[in-house]
N, C-alpha and C. Protein backbone atom coordinates (compact mmCIF):
# COMPACT_ATOMS: atom_id res chain seq x y z
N UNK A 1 17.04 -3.74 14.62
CA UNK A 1 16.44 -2.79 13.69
C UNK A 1 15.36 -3.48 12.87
N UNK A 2 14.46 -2.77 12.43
CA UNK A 2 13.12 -3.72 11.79
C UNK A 2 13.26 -3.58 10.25
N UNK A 3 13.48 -4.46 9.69
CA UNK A 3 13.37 -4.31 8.45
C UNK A 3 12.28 -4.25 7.85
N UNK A 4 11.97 -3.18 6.80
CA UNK A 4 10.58 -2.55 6.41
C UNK A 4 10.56 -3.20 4.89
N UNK A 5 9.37 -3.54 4.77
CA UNK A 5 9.17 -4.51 3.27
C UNK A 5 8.15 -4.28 2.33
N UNK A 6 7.55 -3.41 1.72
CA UNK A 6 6.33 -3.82 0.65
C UNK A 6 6.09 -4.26 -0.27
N UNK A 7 4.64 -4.81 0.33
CA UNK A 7 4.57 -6.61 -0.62
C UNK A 7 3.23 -6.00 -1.42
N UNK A 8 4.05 -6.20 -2.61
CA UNK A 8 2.78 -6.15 -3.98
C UNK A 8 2.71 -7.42 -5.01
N UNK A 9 1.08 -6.89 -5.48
CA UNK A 9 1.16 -8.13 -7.10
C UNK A 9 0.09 -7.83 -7.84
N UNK A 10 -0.46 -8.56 -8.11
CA UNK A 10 -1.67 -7.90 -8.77
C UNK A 10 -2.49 -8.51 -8.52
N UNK A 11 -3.52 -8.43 -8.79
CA UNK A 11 -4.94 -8.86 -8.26
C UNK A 11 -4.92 -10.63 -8.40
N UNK A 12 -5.33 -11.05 -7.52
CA UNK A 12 -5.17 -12.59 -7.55
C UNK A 12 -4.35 -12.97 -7.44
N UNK A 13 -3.13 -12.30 -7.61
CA UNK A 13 -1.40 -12.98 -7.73
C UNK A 13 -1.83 -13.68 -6.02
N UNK A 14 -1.82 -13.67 -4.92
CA UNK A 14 -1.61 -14.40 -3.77
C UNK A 14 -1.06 -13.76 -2.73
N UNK A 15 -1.41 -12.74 -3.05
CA UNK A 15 -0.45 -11.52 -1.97
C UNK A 15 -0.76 -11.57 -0.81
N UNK A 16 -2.24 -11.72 -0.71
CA UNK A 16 -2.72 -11.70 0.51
C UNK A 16 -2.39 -12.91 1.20
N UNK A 17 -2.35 -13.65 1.13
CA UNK A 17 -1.93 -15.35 1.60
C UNK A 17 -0.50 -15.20 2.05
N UNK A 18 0.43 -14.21 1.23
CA UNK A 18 1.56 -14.57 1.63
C UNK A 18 1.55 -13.22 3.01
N UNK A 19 0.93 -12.27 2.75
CA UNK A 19 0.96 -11.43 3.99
C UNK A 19 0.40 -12.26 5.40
N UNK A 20 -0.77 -12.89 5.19
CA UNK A 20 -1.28 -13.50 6.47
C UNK A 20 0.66 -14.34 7.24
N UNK A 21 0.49 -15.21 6.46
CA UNK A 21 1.60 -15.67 6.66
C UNK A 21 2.66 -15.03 7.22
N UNK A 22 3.35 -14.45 6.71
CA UNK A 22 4.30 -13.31 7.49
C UNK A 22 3.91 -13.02 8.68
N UNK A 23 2.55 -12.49 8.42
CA UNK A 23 2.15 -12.24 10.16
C UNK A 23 2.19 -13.39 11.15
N UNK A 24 1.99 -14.30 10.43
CA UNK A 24 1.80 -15.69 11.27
C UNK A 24 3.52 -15.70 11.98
N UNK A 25 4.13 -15.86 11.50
CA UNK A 25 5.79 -15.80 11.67
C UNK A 25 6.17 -14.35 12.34
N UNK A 26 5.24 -13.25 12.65
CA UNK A 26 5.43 -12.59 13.36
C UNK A 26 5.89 -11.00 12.83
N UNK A 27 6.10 -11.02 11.90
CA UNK A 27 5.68 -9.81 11.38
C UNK A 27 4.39 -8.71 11.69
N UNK A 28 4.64 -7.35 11.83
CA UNK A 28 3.43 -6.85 11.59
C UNK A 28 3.29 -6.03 9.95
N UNK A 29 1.80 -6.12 10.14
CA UNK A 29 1.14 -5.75 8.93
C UNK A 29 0.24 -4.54 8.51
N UNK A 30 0.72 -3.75 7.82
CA UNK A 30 0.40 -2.32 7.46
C UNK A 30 -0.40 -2.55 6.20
N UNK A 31 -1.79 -3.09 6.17
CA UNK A 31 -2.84 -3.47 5.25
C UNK A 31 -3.23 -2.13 4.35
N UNK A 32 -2.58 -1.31 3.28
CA UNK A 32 -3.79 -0.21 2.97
C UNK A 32 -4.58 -0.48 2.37
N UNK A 33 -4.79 -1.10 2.03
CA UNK A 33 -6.28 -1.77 0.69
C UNK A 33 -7.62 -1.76 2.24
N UNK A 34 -6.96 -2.30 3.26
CA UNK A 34 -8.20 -2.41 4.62
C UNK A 34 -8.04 -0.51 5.27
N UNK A 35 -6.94 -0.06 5.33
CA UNK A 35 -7.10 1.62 5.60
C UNK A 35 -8.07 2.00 4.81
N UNK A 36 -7.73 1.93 3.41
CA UNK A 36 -8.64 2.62 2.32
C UNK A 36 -10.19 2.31 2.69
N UNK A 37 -10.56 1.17 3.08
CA UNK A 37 -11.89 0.67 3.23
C UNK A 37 -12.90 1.35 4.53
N UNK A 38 -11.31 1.43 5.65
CA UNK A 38 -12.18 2.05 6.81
C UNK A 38 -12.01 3.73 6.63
N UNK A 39 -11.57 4.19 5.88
CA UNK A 39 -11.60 5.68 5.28
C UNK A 39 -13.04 5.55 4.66
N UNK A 40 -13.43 4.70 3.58
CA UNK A 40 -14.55 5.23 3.49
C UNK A 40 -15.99 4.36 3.61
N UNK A 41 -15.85 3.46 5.11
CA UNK A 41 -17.14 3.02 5.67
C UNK A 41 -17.82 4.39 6.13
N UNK A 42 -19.22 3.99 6.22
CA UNK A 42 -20.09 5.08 7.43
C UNK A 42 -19.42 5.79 8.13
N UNK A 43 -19.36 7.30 8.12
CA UNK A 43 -18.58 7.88 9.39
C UNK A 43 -17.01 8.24 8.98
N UNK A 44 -17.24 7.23 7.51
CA UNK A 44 -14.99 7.30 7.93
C UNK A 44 -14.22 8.29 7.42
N UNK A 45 -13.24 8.97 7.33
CA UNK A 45 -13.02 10.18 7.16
C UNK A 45 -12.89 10.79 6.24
N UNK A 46 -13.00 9.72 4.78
CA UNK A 46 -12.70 10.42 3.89
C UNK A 46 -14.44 10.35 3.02
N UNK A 47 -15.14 10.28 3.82
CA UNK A 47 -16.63 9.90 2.90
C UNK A 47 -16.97 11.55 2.98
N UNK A 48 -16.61 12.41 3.86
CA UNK A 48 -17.25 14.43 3.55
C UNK A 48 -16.43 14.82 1.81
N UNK A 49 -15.28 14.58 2.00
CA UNK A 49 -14.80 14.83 0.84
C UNK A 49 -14.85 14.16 -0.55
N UNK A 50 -15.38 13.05 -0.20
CA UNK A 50 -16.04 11.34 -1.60
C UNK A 50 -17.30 12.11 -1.68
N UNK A 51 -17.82 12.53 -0.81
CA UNK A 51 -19.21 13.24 -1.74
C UNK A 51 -19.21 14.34 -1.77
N UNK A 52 -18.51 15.18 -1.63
CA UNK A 52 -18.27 16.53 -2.26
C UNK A 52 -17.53 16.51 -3.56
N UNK A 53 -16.42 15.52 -3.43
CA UNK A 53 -15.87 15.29 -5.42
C UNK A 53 -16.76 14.52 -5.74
N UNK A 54 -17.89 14.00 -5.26
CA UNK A 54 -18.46 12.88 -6.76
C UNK A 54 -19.78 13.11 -6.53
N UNK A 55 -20.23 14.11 -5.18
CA UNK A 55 -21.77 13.51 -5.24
C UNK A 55 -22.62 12.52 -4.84
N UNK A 56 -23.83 12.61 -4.22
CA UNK A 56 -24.50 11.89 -2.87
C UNK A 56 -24.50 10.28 -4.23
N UNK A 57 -24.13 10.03 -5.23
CA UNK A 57 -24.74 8.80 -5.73
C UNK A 57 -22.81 8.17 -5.49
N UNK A 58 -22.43 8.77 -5.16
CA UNK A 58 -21.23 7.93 -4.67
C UNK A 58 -21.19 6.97 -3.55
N UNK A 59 -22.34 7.44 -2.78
CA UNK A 59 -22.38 7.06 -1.16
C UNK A 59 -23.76 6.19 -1.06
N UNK A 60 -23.33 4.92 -0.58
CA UNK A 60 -24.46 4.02 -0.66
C UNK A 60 -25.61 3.96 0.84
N UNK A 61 -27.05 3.44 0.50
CA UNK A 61 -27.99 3.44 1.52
C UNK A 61 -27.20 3.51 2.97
N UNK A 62 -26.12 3.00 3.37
CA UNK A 62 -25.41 2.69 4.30
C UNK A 62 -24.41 3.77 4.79
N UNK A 63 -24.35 4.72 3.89
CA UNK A 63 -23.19 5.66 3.95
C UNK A 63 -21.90 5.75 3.90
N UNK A 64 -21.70 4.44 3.32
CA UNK A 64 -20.54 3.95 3.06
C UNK A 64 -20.08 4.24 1.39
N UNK A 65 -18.76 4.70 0.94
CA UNK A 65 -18.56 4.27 -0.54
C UNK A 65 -18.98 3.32 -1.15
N UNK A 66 -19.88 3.80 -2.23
CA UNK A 66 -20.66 2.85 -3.24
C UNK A 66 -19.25 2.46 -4.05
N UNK A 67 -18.74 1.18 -3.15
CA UNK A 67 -17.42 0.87 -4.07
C UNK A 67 -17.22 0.15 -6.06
N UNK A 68 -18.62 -0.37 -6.19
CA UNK A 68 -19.02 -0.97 -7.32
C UNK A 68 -19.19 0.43 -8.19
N UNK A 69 -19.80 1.32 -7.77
CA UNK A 69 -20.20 2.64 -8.76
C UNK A 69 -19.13 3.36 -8.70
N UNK A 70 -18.17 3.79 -7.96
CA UNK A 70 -16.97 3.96 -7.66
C UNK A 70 -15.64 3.48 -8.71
N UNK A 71 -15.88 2.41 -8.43
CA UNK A 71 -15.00 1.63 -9.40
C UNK A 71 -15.32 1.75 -11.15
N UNK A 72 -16.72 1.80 -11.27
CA UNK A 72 -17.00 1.97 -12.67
C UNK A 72 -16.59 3.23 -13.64
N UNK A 73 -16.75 4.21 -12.30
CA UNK A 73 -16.50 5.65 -12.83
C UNK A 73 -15.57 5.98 -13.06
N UNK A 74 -13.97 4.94 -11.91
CA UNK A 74 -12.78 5.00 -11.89
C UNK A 74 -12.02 4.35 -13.41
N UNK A 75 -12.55 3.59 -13.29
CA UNK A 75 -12.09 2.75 -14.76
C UNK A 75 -12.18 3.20 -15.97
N UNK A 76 -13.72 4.33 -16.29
CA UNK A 76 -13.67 4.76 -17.67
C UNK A 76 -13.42 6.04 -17.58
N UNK A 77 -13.40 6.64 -16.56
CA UNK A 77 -12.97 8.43 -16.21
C UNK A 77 -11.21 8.36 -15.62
N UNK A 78 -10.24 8.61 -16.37
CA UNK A 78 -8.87 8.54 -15.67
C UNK A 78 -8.77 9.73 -14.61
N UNK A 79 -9.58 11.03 -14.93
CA UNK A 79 -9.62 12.31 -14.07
C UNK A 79 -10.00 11.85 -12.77
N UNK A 80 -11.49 11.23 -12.75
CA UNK A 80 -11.88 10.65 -11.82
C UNK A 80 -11.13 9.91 -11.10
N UNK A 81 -10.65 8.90 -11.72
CA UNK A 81 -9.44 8.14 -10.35
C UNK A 81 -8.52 9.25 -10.30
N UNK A 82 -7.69 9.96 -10.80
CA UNK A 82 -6.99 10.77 -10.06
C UNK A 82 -7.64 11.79 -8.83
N UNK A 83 -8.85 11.99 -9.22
CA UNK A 83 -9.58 12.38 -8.00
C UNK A 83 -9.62 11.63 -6.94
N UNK A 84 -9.77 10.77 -7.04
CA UNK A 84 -10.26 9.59 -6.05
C UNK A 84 -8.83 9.57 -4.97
N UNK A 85 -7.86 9.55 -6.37
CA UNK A 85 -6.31 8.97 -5.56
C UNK A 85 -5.95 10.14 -5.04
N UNK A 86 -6.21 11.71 -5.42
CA UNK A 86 -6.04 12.66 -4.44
C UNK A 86 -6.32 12.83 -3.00
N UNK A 87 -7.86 12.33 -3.08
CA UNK A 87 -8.47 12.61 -1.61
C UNK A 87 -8.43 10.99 -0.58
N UNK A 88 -7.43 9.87 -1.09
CA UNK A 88 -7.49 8.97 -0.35
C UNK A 88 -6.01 8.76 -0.14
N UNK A 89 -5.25 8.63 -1.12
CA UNK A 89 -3.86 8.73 -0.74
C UNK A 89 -2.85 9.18 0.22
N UNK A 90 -3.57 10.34 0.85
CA UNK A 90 -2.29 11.59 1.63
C UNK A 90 -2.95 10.58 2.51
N UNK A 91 -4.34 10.87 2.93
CA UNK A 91 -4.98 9.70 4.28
C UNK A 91 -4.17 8.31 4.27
N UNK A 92 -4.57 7.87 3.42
CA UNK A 92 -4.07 6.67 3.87
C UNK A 92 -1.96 6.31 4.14
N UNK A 93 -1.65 7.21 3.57
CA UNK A 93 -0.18 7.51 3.36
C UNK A 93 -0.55 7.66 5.09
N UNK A 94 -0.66 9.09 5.65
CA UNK A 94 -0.79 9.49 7.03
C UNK A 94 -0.88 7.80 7.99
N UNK A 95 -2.11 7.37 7.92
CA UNK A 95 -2.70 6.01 8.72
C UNK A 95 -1.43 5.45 9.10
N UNK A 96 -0.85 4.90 7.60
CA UNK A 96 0.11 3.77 7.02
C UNK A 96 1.33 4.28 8.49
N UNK A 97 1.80 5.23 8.49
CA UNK A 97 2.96 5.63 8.99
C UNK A 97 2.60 5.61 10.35
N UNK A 98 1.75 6.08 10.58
CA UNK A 98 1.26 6.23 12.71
C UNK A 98 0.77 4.72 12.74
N UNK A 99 0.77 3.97 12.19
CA UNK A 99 0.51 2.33 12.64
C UNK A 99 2.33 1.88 12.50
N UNK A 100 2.63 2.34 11.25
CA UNK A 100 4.62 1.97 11.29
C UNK A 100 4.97 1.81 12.77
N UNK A 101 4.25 3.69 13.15
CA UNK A 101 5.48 4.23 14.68
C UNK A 101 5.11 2.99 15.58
N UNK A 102 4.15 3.13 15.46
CA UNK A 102 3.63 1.90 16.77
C UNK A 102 4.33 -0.03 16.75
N UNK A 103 4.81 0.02 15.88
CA UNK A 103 5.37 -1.61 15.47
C UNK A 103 6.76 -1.46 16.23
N UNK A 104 6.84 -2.73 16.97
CA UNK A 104 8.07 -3.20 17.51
C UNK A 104 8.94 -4.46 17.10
N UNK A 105 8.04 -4.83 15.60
CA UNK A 105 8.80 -6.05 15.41
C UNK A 105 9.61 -6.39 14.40
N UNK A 106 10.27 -7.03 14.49
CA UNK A 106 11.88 -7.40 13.60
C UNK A 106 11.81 -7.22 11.87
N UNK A 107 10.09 -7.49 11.29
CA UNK A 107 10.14 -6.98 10.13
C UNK A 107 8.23 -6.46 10.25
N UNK A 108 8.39 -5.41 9.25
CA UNK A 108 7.09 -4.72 9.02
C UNK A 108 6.47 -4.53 7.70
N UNK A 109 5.74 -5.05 6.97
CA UNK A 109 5.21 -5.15 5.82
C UNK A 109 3.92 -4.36 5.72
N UNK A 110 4.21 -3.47 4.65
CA UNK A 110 3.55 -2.95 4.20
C UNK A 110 2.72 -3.11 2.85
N UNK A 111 1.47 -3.84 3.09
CA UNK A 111 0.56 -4.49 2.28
C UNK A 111 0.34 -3.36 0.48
N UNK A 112 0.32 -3.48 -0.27
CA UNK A 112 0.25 -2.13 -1.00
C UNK A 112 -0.01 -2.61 -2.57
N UNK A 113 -1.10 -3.01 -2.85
CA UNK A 113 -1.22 -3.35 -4.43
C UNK A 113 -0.98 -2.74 -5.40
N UNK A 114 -0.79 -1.73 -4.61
CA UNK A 114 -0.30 -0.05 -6.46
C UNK A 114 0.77 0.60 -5.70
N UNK A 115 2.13 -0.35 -5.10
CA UNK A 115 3.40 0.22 -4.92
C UNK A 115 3.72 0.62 -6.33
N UNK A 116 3.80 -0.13 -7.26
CA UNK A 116 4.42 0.67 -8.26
C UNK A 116 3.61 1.68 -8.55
N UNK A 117 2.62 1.41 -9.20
CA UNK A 117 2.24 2.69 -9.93
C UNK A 117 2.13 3.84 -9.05
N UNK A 118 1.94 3.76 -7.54
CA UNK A 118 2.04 5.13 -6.86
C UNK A 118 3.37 5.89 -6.71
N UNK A 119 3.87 5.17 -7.38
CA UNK A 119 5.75 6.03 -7.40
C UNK A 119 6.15 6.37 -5.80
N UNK A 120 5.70 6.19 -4.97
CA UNK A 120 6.59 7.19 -3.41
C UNK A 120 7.04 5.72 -2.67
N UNK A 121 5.97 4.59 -2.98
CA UNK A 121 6.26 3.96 -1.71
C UNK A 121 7.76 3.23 -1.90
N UNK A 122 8.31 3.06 -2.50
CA UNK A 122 9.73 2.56 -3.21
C UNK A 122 11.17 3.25 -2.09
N UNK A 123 11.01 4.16 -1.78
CA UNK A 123 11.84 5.02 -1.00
C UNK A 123 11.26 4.72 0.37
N UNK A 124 10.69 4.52 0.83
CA UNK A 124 10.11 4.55 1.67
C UNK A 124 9.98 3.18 2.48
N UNK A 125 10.49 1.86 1.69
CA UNK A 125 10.97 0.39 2.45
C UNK A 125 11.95 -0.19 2.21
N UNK A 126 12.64 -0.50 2.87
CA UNK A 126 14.08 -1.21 2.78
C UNK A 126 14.29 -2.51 1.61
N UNK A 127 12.72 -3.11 1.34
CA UNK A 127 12.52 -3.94 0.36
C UNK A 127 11.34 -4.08 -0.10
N UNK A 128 11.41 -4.34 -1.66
CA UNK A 128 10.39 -5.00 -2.22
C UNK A 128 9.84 -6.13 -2.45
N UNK A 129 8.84 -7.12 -2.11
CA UNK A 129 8.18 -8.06 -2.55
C UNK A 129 7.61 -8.24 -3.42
N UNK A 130 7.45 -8.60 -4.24
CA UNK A 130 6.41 -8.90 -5.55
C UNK A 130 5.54 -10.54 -5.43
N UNK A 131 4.52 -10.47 -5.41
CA UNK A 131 4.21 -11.62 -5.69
C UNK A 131 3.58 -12.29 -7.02
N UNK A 132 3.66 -13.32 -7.51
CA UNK A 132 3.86 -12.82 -9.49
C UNK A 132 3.31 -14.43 -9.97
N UNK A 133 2.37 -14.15 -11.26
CA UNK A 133 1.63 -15.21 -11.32
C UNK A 133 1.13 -14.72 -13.00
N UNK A 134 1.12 -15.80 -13.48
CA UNK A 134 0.62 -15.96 -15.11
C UNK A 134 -0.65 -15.12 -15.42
N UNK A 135 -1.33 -14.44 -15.77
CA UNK A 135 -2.37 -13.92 -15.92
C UNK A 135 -3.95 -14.61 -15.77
N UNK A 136 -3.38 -16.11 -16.64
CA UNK A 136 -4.93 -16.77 -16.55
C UNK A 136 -5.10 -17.23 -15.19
N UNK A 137 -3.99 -17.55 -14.59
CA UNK A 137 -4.32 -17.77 -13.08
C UNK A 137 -5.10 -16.78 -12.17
N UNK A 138 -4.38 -15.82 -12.39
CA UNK A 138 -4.88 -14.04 -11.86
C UNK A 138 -6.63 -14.35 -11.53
N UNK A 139 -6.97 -14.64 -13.25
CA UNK A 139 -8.29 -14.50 -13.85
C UNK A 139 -9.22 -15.44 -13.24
N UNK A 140 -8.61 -16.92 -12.91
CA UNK A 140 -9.48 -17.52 -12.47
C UNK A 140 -9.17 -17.92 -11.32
N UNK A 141 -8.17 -17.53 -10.53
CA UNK A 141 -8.38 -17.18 -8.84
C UNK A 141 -9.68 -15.97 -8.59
N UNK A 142 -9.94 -14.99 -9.32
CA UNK A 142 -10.44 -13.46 -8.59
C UNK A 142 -12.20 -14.39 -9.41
N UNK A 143 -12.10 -14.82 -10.46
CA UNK A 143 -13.41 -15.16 -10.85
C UNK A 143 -14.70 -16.46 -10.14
N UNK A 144 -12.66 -17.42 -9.49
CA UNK A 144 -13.87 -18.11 -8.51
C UNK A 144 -14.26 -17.82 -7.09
N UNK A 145 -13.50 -16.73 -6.62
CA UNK A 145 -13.71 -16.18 -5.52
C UNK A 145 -14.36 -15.12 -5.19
N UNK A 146 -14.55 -14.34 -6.26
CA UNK A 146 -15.25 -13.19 -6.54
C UNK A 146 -16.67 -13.37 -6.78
N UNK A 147 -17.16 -13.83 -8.15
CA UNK A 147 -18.00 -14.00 -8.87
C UNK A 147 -18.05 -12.91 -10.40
N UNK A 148 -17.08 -11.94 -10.25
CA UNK A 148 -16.48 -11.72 -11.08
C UNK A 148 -16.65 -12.20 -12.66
N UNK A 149 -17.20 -11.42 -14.01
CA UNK A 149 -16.89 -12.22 -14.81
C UNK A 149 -15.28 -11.88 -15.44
N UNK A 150 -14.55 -12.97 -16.23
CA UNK A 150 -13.55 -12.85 -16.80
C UNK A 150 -12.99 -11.44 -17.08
N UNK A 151 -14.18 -10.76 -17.99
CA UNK A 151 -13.73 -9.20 -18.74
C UNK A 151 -13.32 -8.66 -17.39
N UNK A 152 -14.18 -8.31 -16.29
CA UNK A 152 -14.24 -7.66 -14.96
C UNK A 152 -12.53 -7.84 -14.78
N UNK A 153 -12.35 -8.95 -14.44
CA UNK A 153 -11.24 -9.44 -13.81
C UNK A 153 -9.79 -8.57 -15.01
N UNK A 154 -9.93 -9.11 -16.21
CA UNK A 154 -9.18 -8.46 -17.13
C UNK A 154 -8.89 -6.95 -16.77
N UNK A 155 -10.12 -6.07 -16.93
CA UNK A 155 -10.34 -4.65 -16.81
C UNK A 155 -9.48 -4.31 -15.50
N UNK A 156 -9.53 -4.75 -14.40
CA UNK A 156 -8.53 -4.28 -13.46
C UNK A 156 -7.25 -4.63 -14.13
N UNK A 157 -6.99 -5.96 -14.17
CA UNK A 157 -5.28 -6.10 -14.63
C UNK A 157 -4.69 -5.36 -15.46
N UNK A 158 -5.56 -4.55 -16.39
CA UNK A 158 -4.94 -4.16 -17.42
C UNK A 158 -4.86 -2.29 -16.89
N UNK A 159 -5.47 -2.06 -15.59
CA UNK A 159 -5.30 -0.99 -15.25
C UNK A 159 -4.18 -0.95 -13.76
N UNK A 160 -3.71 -2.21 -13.44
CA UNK A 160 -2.71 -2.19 -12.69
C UNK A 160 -1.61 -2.16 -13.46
N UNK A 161 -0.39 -2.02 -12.76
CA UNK A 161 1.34 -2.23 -13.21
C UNK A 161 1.34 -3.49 -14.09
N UNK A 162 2.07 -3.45 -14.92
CA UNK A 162 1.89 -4.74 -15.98
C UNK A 162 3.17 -5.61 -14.63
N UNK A 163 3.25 -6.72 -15.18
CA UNK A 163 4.22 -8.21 -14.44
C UNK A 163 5.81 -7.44 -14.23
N UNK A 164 5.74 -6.57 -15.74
CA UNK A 164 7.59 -6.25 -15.65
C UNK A 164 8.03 -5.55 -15.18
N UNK A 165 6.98 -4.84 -14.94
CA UNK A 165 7.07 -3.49 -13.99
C UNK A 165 6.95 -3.74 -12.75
N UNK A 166 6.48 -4.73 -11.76
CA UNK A 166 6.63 -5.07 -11.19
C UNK A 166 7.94 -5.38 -10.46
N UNK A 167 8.25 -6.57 -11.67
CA UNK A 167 9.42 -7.31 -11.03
C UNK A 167 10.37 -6.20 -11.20
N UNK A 168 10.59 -5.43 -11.93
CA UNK A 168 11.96 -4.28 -12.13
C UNK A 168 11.80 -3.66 -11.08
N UNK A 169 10.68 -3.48 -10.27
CA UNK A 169 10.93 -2.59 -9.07
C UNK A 169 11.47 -3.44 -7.50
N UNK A 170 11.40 -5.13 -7.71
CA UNK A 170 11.40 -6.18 -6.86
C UNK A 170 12.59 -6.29 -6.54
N UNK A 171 12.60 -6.37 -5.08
CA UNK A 171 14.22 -6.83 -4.31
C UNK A 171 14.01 -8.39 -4.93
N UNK A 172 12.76 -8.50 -4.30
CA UNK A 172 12.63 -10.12 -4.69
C UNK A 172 11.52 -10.85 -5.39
N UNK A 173 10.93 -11.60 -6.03
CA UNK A 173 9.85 -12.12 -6.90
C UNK A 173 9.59 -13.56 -6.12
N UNK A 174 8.60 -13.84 -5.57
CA UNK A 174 7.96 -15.39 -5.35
C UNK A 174 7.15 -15.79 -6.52
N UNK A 175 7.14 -16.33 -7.48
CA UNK A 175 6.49 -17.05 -8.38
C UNK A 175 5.04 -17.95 -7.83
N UNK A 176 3.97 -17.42 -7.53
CA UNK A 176 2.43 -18.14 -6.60
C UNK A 176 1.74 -18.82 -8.11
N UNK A 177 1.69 -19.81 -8.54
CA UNK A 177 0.99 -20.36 -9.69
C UNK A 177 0.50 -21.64 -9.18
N UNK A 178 0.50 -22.26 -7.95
CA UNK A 178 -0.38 -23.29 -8.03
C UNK A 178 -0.73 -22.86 -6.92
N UNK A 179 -1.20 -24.18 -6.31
CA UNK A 179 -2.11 -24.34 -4.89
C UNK A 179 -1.56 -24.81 -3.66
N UNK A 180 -0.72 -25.34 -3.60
CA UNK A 180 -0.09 -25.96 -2.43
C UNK A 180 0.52 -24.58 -1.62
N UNK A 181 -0.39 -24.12 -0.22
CA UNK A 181 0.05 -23.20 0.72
C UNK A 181 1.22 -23.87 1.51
N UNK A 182 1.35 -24.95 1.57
CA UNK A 182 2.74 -25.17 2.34
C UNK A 182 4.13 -25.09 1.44
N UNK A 183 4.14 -25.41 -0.12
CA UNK A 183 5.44 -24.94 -1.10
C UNK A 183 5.36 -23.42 -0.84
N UNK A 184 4.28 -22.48 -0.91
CA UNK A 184 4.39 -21.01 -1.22
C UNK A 184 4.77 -20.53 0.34
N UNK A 185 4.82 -21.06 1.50
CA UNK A 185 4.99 -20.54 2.73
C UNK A 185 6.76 -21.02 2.92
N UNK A 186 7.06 -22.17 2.43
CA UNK A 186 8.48 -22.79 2.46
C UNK A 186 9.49 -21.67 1.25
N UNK A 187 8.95 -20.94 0.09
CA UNK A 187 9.94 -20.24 -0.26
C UNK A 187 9.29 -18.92 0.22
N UNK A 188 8.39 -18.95 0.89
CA UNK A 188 8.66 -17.38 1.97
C UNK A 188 10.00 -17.56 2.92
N UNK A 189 9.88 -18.51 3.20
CA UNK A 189 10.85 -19.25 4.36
C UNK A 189 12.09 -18.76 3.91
N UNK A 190 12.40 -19.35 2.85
CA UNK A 190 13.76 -19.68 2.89
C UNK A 190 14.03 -17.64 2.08
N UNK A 191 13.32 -17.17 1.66
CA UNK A 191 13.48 -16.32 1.46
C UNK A 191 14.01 -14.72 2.40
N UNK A 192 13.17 -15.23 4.09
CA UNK A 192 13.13 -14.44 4.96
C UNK A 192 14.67 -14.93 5.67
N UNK A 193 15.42 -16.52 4.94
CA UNK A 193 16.47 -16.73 5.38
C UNK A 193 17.55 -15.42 4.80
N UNK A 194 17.33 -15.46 3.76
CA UNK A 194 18.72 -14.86 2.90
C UNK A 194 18.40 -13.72 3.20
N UNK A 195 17.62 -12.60 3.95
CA UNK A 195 17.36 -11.74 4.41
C UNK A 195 18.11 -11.35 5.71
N UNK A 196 17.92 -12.31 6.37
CA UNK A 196 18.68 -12.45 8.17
C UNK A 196 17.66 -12.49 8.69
N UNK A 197 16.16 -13.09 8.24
CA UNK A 197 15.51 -12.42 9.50
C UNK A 197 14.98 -14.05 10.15
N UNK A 198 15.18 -15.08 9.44
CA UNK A 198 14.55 -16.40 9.92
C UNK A 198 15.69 -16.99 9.98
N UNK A 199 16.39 -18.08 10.82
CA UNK A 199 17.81 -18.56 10.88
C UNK A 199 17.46 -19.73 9.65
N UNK A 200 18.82 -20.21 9.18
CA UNK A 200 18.90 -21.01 8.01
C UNK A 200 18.45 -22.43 8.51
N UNK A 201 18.66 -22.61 9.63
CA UNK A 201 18.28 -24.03 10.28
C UNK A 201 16.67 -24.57 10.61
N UNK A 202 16.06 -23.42 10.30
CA UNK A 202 14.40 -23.51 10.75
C UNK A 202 13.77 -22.93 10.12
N UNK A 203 13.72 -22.80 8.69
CA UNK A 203 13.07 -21.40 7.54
C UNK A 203 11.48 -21.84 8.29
N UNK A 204 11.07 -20.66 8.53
CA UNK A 204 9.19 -21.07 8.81
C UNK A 204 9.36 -20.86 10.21
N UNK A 205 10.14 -20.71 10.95
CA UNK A 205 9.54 -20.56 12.37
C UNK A 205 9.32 -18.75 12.64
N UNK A 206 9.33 -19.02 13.91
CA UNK A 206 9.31 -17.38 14.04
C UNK A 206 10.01 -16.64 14.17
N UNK A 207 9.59 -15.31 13.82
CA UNK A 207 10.60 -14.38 13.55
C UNK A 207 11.68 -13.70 14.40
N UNK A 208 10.90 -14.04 15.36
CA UNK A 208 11.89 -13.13 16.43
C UNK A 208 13.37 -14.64 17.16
């Protein structure tokens, strides 16, 4: 039976690092932050209805979501992101599940940075991941990778799930605060032990 998992944190926490990983060990991976993106490249299905709620200055030279103007409008208009989260959500909810049917493997993670605050996805996986990290770290992981200034970086965090809310919704919490990818892949390890899904004698190999 496949055990179903969604892995959240907040921006910079390391989420993504620990998803690659998983996959590496053989997991598959139900990315929506990358659904959401191919919903609204050139062509993608949710760009007829992104410019009918917002209007041709939503949609950039390319025809793709002007995700920078997008985001600005989202942040100081709350109506507006609820707009936004109307006409992308059911889609990407839909995607998320017809990529599920198709998975044959022993665990399936479902990538999801606003599990909490979207309230449904909780029912919907056998476990939670959290991945969880001090704030100034947050700030200056997304600022040197981004280009990002500080405030920028702030302004999202403070519009995601705060840390406690997080962890209260967490089967389990990995603590990501430094740099060493081989400590943060060794308590994935031993973590996917106490699960059943990696044997206790080899935490890190593969999954199956």
């Amino acid at each position: 039976m496949t055990l179903t998992v969604g892995l959240t944190g907040g921006i910079g926490s390391g989420k993504s690092a620990v998803a690659r990983h998983l996959v590496a060990l053989g997991a598959d991976l139900v990315d929506t932050d990358a659904i959401a993106r191919r919903l609204a490249e050139p062509g993608g299905a949710a760009i007829g209805a992104l410019r009918e709620a917002f209007g041709p200055a939503c949609i950039d030279a390319q025809g793709a979501l002007d995700r920078a103007w997008m985001r600005e409008q989202a942040f100081s208009d709350a109506q507006v992101r609820r707009r936004l989260e109307a006409i992308l959500h059911p889609m990407i909810g839909a995607r998320a599940q017809e990529a599920a049917a198709r998975s044959r493997a022993p665990m399936l993670v479902f990538d999801v940075p606003l599990l909490v605050e979207s309230g449904r996805w909780r029912s919907r996986v056998d476990r939670v991941l959290v991945i969880d990290c001090e704030e100034a770290i947050q700030v200056e992981r997304v600022v040197r990778r981004s280009g990002w200034t500080p405030a920028q970086v702030r302004a999202v965090i403070e519009r995601q799930a705060g840390r406690a809310a997080r962890r209260a919704c967490a089967d389990a919490v990995l603590v990501n605060e430094g740099t060493d990818l081989e400590a943060l892949h060794t308590e994935v390890g031993l973590l996917l032990t106490t699960w059943g899904i990696v044997p206790a004698s080899a935490p890190g190999q593969d999954l199956s």
